[in-house]
Protein backbone atom coordinates (compact mmCIF):
# COMPACT_ATOMS: atom_id res chain seq x y z
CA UNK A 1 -10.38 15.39 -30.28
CA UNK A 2 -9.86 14.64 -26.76
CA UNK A 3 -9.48 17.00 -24.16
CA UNK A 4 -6.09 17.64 -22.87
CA UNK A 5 -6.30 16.46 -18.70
CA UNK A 6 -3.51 17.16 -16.23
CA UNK A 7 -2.74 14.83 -12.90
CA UNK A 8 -0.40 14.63 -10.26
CA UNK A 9 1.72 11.81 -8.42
CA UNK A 10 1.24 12.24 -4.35
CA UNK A 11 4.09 12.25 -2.33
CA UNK A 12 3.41 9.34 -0.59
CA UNK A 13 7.10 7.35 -0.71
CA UNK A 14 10.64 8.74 -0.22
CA UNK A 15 12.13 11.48 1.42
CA UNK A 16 8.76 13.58 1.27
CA UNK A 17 6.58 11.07 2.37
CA UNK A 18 3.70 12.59 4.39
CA UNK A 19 -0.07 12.07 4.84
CA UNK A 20 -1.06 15.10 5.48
CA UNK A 21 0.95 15.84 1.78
CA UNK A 22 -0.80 13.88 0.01
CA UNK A 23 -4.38 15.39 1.65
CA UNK A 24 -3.70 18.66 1.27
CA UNK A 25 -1.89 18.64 -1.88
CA UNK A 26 -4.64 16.80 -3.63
CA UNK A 27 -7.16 19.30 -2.19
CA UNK A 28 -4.99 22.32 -3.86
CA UNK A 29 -5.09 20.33 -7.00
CA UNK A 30 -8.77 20.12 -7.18
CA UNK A 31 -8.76 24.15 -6.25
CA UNK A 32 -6.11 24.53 -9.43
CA UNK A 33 -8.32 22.18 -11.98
CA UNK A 34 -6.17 19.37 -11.74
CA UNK A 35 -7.56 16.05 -13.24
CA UNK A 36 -6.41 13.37 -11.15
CA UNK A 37 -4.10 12.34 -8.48
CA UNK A 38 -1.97 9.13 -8.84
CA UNK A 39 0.27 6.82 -6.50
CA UNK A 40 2.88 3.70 -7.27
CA UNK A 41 2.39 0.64 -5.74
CA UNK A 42 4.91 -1.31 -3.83
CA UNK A 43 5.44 -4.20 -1.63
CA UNK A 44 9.13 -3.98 -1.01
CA UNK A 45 9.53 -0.12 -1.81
CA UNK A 46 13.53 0.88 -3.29
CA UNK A 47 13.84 4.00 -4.13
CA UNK A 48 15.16 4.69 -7.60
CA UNK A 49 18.36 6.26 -8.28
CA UNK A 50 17.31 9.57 -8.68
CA UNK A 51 14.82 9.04 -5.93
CA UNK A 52 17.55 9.14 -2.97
CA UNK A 53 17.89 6.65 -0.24
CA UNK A 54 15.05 6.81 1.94
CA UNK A 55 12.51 3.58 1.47
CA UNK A 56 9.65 5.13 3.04
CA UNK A 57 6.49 4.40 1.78
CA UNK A 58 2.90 5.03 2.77
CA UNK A 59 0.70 2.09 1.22
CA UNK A 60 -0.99 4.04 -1.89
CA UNK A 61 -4.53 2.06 -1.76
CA UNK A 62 -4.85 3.83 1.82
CA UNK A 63 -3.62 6.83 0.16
CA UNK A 64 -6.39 7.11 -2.54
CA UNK A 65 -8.61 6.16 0.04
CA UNK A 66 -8.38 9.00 2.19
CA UNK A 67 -8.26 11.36 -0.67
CA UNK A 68 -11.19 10.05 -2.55
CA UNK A 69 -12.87 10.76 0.75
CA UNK A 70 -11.79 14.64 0.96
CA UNK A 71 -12.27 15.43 -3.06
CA UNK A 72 -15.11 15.48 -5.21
CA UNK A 73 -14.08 16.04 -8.71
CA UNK A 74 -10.62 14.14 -9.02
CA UNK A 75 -10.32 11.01 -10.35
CA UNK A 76 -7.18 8.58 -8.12
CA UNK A 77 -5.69 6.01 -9.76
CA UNK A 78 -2.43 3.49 -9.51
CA UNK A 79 0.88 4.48 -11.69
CA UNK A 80 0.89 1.24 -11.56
CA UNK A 81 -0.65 -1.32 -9.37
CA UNK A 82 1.69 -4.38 -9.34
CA UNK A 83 0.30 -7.50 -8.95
CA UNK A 84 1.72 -9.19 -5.58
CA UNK A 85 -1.68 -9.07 -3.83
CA UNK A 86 -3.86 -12.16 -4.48
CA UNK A 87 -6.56 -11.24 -7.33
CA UNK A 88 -9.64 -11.62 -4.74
CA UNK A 89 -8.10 -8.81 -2.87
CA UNK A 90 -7.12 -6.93 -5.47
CA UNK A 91 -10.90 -6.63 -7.06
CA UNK A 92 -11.83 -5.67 -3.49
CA UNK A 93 -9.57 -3.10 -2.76
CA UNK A 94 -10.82 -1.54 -5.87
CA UNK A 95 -14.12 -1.84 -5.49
CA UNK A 96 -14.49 -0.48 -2.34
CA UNK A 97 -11.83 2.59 -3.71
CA UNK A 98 -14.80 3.09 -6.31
CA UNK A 99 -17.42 3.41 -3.62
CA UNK A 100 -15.54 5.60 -1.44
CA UNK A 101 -14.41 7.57 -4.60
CA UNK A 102 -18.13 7.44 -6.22
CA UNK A 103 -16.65 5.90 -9.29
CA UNK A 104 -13.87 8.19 -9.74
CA UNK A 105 -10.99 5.31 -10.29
CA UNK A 106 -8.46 4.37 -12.99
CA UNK A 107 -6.10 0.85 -11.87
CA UNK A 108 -3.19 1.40 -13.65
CA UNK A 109 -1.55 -1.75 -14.13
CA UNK A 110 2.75 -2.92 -14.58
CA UNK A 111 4.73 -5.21 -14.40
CA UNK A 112 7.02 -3.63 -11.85
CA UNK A 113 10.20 -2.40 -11.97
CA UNK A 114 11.94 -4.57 -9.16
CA UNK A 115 11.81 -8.78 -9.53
CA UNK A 116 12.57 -8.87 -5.45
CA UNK A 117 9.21 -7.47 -4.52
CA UNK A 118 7.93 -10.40 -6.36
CA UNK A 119 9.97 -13.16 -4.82
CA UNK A 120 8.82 -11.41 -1.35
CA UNK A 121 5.52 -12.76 -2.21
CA UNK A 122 6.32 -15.76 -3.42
CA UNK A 123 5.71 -14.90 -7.09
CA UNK A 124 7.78 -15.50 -10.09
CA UNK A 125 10.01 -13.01 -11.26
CA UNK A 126 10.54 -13.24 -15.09
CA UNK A 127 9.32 -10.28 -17.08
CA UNK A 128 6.77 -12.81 -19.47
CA UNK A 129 5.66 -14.64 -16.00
CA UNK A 130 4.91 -11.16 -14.26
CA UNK A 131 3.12 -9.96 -17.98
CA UNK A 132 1.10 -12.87 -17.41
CA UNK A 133 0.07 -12.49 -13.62
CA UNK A 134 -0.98 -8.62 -15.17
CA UNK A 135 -3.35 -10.52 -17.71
CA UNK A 136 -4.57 -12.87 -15.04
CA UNK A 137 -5.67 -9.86 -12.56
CA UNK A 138 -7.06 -8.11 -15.29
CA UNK A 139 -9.61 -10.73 -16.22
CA UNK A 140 -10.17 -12.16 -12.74
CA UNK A 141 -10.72 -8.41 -11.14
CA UNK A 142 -13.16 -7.42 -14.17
CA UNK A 143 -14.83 -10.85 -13.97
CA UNK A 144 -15.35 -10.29 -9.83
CA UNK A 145 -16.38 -6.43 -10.49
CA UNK A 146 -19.30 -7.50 -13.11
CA UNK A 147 -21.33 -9.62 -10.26
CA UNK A 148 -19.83 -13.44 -11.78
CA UNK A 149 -19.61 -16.31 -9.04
CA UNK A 150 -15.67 -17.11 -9.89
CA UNK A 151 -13.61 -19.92 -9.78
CA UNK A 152 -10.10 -20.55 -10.97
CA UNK A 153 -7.19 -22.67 -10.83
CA UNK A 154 -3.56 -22.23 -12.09
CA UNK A 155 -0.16 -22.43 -10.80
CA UNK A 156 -0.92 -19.03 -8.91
CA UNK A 157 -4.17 -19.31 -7.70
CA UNK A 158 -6.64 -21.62 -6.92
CA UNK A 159 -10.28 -20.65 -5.57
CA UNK A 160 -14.10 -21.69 -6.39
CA UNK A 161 -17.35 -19.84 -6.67
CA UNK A 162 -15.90 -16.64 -5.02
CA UNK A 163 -17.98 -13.56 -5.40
CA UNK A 164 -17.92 -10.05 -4.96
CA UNK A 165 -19.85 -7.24 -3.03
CA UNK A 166 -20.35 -4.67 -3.40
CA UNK A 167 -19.59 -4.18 -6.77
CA UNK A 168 -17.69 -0.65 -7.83
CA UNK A 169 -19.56 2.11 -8.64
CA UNK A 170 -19.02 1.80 -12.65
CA UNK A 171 -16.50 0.12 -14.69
CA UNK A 172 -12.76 0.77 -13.74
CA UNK A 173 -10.89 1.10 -16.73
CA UNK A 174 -7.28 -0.57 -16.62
CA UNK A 175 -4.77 1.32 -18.07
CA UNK A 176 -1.53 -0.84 -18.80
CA UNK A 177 1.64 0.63 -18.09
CA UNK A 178 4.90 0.79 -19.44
CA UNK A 179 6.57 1.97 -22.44
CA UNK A 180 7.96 -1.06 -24.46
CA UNK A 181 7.01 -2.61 -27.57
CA UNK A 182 5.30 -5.20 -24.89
CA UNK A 183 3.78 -2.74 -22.83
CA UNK A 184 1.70 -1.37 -25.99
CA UNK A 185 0.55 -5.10 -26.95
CA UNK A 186 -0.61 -5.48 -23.48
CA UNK A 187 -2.66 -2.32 -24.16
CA UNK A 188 -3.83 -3.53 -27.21
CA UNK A 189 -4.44 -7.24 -25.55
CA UNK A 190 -6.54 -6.19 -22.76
CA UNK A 191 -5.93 -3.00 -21.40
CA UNK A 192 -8.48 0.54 -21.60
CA UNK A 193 -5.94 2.67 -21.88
CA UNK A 194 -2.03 3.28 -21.70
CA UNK A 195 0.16 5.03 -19.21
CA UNK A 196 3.54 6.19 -19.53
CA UNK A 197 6.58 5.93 -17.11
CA UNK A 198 7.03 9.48 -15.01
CA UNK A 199 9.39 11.86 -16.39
CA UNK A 200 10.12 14.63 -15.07
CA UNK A 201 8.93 18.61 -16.76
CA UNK A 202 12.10 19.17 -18.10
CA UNK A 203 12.93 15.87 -20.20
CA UNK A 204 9.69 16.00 -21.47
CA UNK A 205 10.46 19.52 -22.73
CA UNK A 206 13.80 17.95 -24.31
CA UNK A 207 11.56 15.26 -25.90
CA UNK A 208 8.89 17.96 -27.59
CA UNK A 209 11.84 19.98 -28.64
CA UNK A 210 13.59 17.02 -30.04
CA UNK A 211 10.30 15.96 -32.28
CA UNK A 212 9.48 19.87 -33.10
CA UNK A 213 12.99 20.09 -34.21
CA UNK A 214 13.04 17.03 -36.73
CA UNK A 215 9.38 17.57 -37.71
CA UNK A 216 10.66 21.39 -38.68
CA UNK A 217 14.08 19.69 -40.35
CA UNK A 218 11.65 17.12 -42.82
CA UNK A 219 9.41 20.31 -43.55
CA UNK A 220 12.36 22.26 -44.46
CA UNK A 221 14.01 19.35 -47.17
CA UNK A 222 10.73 19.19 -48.91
């Protein structure tokens, strides 16, 4: 059975927003035994209702950057990198987060919540059209990580023989994110892993005592 792992998302957007935050908070959760550290990823950052009003927000690449470079045992990763950045980019940004980090990355990887972040980038903004930019990055950034001389063409992108260095420490898994029916293909299709959408303590403690409750209700009608 897998171990049980714990992580944290940095307070590096809204209200809260603060460097030295994130730095010292993600030092304290290496002290505590925390497992990793995560940030979102914007491009045109709006807060979510609950989130308040303030549209601050500290780019989370530089983020994991800076603690990767203060922390030994914590993996940093994206909850979830959206993909506005051109792919090239993207595989560098990563791969130079795995050398800073010594290998300790996870890309988490969404569609994105918000279509106008998209259009600011001149992107389309349907949910299957953004689903299909994720599978593009995924291939192209695990294509540029393993060493290949790339070249590709679409209605997105279009570059030849473009390759990468230095590569990242070790593989960089790609956890797909979301919690849809289409969010688990996309897992399935080509993701490493799965991540959830953030919920808070408390309605995850109404969802375990919703499931304990039934499971205890089927055990009693047998």
């Amino acid at each position: 059975m897998a171990a049980l792992k714990f992580g944290l998302v940095l307070p590096h957007f809204g209200q809260y927003a603060s460097v030295e935050k994130c730095l010292e908070g993600a030092i304290k959760a290496e002290t505590y035994g925390f497992d990793s550290v995560w940030v979102r990823d914007h491009l045109v950052f709006t807060p979510y209702d609950m989130e308040g009003t303030d549209n601050t927000h500290i780019e989370g690449l530089l983020v994991l950057s800076a603690v990767a470079a203060v922390t030994k045992n914590l993996t940093v990763g994206t909850a979830m990198t959206i993909c506005h950045r051109n792919p090239i980019h993207l595989a560098q940004c990563f791969a130079a987060l795995s050398r800073i980090a010594n290998g300790r990355v996870i890309m988490g990887m969404g569609l994105g919540g918000f279509p106008h972040e998209f259009a600011a980038a001149g992107l389309p903004t349907a949910p299957a059209e953004r689903a299909h930019l994720a599978r593009i990055n995924a291939d192209l950034c695990r294509r540029l990580w393993a060493g290949e001389r790339v070249s590709y063409q679409d209605n997105y992108y279009n570059f030849q023989d473009v390759e990468l260095k230095p590569a990242p420490v070790s593989p960089i898994p790609i956890w797909c994110g979301g919690s849809t029916p289409a969010a688990c293909r996309r897992v399935v299709a080509f993701g490493d892993g799965g991540g959830c959408r953030r919920e808070s303590l408390w309605r995850l403690l109404q969802s375990a005592w919703r499931i304990s409750g039934t499971f205890l209700k089927r055990l009693d009608a047998r």
